[in-house]
N, C-alpha and C. Protein backbone atom coordinates (compact mmCIF):
# COMPACT_ATOMS: atom_id res chain seq x y z
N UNK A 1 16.68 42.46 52.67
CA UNK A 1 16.53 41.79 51.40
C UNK A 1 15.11 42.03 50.90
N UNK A 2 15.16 42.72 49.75
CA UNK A 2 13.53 42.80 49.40
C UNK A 2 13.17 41.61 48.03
N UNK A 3 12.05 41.41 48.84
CA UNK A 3 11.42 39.79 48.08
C UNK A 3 10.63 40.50 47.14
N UNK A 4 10.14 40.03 46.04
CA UNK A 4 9.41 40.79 45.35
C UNK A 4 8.31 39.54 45.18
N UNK A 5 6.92 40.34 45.56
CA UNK A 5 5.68 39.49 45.69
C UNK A 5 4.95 38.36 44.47
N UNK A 6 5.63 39.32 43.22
CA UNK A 6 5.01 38.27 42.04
C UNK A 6 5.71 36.96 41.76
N UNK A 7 7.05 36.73 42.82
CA UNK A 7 7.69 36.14 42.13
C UNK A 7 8.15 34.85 43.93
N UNK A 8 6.88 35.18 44.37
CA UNK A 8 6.58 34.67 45.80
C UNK A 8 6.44 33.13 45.57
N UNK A 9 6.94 32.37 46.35
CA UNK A 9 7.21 30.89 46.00
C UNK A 9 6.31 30.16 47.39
N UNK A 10 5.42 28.98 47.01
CA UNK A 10 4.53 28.67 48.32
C UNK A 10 5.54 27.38 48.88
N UNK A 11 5.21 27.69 50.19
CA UNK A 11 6.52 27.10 51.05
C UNK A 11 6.38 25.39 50.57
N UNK A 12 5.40 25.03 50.02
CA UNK A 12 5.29 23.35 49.51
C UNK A 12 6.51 23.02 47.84
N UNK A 13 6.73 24.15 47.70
CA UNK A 13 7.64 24.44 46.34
C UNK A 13 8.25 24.60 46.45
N UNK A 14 9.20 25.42 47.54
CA UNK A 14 10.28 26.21 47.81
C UNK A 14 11.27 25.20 47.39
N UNK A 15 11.62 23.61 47.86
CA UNK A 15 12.40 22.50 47.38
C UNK A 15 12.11 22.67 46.06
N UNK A 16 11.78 22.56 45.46
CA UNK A 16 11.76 22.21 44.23
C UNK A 16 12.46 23.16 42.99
N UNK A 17 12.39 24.97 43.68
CA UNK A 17 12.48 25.89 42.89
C UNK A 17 14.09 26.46 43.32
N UNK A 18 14.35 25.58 44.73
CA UNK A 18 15.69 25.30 45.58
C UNK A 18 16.48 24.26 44.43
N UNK A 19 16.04 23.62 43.91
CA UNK A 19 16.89 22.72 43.05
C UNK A 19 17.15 22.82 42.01
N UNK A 20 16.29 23.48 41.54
CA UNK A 20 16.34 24.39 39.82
C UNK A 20 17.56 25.49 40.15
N UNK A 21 17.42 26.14 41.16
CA UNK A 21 18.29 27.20 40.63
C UNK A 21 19.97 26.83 41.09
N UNK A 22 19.98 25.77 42.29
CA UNK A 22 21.06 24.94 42.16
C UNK A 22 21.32 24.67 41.10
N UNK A 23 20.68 23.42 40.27
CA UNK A 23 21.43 22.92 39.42
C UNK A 23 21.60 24.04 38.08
N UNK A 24 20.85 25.29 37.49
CA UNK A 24 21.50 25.82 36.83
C UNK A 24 22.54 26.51 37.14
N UNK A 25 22.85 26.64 38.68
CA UNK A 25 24.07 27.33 39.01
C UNK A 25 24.94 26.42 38.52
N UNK A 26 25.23 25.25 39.08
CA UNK A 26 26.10 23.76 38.96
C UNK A 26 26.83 23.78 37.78
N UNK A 27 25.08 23.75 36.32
CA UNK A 27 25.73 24.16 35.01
C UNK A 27 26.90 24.77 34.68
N UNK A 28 26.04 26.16 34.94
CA UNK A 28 27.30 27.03 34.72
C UNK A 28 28.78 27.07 34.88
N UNK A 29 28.93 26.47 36.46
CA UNK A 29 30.07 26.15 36.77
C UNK A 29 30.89 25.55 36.10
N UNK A 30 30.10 24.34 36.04
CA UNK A 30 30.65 23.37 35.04
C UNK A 30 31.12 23.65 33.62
N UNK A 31 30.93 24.59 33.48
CA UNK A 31 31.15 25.01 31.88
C UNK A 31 32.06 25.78 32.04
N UNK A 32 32.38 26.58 33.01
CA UNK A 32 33.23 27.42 33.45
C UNK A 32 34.52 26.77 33.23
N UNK A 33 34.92 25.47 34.44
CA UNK A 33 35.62 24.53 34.82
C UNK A 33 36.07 24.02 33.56
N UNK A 34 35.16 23.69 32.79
CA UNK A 34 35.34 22.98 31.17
C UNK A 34 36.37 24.43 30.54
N UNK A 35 36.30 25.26 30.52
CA UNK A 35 36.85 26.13 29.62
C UNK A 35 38.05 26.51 30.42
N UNK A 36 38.23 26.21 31.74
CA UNK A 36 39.53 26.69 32.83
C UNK A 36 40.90 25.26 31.92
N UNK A 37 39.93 24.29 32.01
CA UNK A 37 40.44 22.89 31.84
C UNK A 37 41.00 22.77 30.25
N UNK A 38 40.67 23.44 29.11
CA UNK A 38 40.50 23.86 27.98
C UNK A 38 41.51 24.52 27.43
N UNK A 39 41.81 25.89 28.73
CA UNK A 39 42.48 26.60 28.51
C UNK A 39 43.94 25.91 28.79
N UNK A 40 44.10 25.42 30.07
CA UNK A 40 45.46 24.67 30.16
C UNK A 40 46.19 23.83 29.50
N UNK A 41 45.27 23.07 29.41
CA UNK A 41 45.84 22.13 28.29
C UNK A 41 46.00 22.21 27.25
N UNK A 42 46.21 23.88 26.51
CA UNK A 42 46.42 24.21 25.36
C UNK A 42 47.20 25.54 25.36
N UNK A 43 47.70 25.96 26.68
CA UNK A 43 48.51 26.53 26.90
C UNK A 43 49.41 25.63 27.41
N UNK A 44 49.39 24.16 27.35
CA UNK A 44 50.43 23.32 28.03
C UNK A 44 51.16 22.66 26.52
N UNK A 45 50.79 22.99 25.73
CA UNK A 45 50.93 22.14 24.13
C UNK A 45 51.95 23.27 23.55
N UNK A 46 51.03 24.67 23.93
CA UNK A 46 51.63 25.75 23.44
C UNK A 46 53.23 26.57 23.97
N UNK A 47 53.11 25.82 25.17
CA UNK A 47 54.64 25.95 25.82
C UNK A 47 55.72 24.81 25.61
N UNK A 48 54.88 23.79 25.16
CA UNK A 48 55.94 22.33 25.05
C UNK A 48 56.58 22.42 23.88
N UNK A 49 56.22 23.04 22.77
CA UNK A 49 56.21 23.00 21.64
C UNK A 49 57.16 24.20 21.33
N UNK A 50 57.53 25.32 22.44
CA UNK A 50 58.33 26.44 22.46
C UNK A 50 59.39 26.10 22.61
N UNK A 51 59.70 24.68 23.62
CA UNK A 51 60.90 24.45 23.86
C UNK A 51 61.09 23.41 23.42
N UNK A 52 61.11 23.40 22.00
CA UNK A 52 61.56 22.36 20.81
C UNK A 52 61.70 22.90 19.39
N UNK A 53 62.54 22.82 19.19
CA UNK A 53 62.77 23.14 17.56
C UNK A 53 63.65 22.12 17.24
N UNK A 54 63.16 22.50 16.17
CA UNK A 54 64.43 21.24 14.74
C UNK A 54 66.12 21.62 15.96
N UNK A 55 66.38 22.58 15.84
CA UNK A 55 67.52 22.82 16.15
C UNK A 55 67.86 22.39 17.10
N UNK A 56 67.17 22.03 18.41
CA UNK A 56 67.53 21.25 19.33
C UNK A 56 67.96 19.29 19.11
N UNK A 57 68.26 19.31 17.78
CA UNK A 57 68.37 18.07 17.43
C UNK A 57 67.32 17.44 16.83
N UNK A 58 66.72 17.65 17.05
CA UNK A 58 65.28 17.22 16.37
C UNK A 58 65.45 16.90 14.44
N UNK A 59 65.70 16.29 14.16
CA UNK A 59 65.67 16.50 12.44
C UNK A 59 64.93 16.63 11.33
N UNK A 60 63.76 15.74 11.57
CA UNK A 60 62.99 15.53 11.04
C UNK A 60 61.15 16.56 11.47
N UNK A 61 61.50 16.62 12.55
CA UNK A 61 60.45 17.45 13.22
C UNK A 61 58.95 16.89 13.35
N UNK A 62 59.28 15.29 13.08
CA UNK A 62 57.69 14.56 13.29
C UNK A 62 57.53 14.30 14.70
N UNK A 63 58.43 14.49 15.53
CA UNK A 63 58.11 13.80 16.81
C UNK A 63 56.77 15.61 17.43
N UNK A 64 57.67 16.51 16.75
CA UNK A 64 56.74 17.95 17.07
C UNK A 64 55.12 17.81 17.01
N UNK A 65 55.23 17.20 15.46
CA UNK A 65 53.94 17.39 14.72
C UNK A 65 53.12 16.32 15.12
N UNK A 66 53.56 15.70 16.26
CA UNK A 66 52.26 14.20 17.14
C UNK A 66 51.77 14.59 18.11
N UNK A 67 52.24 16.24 18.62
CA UNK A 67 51.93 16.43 19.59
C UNK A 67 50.13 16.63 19.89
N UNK A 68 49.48 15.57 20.74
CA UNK A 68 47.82 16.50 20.96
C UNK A 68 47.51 16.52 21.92
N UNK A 69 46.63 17.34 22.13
CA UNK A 69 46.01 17.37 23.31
C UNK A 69 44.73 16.62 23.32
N UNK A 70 44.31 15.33 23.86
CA UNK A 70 43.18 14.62 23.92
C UNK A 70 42.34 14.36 25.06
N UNK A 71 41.33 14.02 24.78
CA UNK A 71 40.51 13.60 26.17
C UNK A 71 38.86 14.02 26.14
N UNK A 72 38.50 14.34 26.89
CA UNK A 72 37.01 15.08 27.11
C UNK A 72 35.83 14.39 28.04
N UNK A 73 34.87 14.27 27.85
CA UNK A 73 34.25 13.62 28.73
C UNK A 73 34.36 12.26 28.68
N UNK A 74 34.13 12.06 30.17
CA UNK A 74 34.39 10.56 30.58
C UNK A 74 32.92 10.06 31.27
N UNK A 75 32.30 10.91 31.46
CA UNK A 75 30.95 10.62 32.56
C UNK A 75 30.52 11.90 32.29
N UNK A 76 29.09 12.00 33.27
CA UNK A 76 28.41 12.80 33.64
C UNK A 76 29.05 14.40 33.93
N UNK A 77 29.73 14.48 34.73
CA UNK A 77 30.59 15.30 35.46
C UNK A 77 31.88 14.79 35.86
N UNK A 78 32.33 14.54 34.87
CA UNK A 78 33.44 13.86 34.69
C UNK A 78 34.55 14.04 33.49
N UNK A 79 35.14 15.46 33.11
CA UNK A 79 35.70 16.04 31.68
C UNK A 79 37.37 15.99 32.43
N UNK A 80 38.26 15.69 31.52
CA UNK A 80 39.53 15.87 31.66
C UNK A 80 40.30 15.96 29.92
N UNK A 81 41.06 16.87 30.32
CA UNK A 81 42.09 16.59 28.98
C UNK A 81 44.09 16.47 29.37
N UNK A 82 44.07 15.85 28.51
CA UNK A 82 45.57 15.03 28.68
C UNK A 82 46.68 15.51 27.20
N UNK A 83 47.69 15.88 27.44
CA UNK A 83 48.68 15.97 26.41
C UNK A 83 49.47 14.73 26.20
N UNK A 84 49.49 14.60 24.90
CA UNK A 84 50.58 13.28 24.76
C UNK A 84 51.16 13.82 23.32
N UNK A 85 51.63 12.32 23.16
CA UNK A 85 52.45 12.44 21.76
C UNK A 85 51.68 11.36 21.17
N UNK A 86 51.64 11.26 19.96
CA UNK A 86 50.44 10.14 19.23
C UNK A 86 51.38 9.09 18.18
N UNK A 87 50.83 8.28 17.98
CA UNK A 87 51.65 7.54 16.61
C UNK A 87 52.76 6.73 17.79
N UNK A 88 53.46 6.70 16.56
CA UNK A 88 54.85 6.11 17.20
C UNK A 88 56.05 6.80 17.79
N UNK A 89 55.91 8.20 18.01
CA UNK A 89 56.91 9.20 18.09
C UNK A 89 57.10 8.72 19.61
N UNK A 90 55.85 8.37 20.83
CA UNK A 90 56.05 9.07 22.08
C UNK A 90 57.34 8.26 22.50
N UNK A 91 57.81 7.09 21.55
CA UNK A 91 58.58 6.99 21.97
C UNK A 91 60.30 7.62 22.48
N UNK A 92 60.13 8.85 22.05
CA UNK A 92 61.31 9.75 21.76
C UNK A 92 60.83 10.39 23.25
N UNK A 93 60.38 10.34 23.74
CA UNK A 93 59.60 11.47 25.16
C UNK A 93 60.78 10.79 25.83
N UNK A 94 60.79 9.71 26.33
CA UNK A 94 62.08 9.54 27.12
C UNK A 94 63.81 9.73 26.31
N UNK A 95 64.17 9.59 25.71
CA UNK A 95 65.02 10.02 25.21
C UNK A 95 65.68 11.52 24.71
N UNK A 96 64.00 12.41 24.53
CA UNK A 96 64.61 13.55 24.58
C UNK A 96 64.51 13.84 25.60
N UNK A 97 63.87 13.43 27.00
CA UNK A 97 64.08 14.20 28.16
C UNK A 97 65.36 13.72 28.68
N UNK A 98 65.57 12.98 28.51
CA UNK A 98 66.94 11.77 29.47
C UNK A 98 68.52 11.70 28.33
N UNK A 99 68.62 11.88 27.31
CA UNK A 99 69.38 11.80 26.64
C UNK A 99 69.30 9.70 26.27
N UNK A 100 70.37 9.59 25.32
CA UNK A 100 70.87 8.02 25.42
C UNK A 100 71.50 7.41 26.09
N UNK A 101 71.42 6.49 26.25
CA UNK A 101 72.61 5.85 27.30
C UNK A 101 73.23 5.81 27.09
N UNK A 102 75.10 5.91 27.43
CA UNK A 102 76.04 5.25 26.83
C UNK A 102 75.94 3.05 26.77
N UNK A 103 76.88 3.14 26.30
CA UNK A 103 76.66 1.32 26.28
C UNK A 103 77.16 0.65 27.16
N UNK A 104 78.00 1.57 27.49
CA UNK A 104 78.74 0.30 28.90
C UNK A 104 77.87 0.85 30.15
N UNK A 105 76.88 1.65 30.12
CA UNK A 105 75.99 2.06 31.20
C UNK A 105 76.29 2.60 32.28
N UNK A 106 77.58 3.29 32.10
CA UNK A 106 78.53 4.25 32.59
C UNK A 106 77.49 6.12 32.89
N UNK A 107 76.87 6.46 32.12
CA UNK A 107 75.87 7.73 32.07
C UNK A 107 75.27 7.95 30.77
N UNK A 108 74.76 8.97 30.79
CA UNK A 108 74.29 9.41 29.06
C UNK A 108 75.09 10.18 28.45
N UNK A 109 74.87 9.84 26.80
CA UNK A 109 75.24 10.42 26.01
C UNK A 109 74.95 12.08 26.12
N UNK A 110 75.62 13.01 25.71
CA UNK A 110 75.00 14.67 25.87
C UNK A 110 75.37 15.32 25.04
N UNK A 111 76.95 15.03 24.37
CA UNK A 111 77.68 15.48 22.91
C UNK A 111 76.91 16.08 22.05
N UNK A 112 76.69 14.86 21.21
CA UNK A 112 75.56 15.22 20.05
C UNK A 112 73.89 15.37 19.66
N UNK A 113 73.77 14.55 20.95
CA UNK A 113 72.07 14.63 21.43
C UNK A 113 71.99 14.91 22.81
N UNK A 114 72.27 16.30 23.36
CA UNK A 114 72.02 16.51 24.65
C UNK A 114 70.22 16.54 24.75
N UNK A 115 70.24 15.94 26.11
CA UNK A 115 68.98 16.01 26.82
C UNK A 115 68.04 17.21 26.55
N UNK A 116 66.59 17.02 26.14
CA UNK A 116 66.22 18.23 25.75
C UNK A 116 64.59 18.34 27.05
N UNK A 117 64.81 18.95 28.16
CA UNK A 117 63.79 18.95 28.98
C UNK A 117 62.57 19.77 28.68
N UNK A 118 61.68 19.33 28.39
CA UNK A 118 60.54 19.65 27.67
C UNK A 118 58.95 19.61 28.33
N UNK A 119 58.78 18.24 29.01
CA UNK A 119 57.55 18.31 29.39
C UNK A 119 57.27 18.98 30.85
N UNK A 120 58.46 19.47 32.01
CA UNK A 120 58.42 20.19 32.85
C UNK A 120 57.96 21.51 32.87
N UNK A 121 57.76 21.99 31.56
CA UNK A 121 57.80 22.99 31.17
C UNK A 121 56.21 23.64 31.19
N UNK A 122 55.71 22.38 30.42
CA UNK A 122 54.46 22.18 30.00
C UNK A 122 53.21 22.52 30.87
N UNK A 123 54.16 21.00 31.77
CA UNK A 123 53.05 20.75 33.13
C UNK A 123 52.99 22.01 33.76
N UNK A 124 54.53 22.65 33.97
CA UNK A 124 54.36 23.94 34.86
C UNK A 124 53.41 25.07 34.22
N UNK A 125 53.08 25.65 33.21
CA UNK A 125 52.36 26.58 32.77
C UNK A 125 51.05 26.09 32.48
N UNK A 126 50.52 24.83 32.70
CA UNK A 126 49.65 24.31 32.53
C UNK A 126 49.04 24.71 34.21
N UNK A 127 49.77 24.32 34.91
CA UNK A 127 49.38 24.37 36.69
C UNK A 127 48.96 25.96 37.04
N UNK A 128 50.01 26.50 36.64
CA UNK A 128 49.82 28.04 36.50
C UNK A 128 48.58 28.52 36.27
N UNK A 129 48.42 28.16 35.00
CA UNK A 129 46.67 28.65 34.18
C UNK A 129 45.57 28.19 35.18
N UNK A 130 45.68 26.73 35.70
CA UNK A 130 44.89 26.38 36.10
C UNK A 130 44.23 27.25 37.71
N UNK A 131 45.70 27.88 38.44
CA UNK A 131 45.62 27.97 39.77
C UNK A 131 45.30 29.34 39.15
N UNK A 132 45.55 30.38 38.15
CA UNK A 132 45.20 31.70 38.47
C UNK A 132 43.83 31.87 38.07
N UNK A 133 43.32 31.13 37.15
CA UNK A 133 41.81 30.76 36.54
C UNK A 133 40.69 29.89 37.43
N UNK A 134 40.96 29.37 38.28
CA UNK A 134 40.14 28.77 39.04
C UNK A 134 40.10 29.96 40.20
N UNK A 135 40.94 30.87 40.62
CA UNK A 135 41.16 31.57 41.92
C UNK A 135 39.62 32.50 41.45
N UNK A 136 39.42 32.90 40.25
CA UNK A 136 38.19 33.89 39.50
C UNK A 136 37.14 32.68 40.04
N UNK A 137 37.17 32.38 39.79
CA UNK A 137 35.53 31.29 39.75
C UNK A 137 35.39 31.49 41.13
């Protein structure tokens, strides 16, 4: 390993110039992580949203248009983002995944509003991004 003399550190410093270049490594990382985290959760919006159209029953197409992706820092080193549905729609998340019930509580309805599985979809290509993008770092 060749040290180069101008750039010679006196052993009373060495901690100190040990922690600088840690923590700009750390940075970096961290920003890295932020954009791994970034990426998923907007490739997880972008797949949920594939397997939904009007045509799957959908009529109106507002439950589509609530879809966000929210979140961000929580702390220090502490960033996450989360997909949901916003407003009053999320209430349709169980119903389009599960269908309706019938009334005598016999099974679900599937006829005219079959079950439309959607957020499995999500999570899975979301996990994906995450495991082939973190394997680089």
């Amino acid at each position: 390993m060749k040290v180069n003399a101008s750039k010679a550190i006196p052993p009373e410093q060495l901690g100190i110039a040990l922690a600088e270049v840690l923590t700009d490594w750390a940075d970096n990382q961290e920003k890295e992580f932020v954009k791994v985290i970034d990426e998923a959760a907007e490739a997880c919006d972008k797949e949920i949203k594939q397997h939904l159209d009007k045509g799957h029953g959908l009529r109106t197409g507002n439950y589509r248009d609530h879809f966000e992706v929210g979140g961000g820092w929580e702390g220090r080193h502490h960033y996450s983002r989360e997909w949901h549905v916003s407003g009053g729609e999320y209430r349709l998340t169980h119903l389009l995944e599960n269908g309706h019930a019938i009334r005598d509580g016999t099974g679900r309805k599937v006829a005219d509003s079959p079950a439309i599985k959607h957020i499995k979809y999500g999570r899975k290509i979301a996990e994906q991004v995450l495991d082939e993008r973190l394997k680089g770092l």
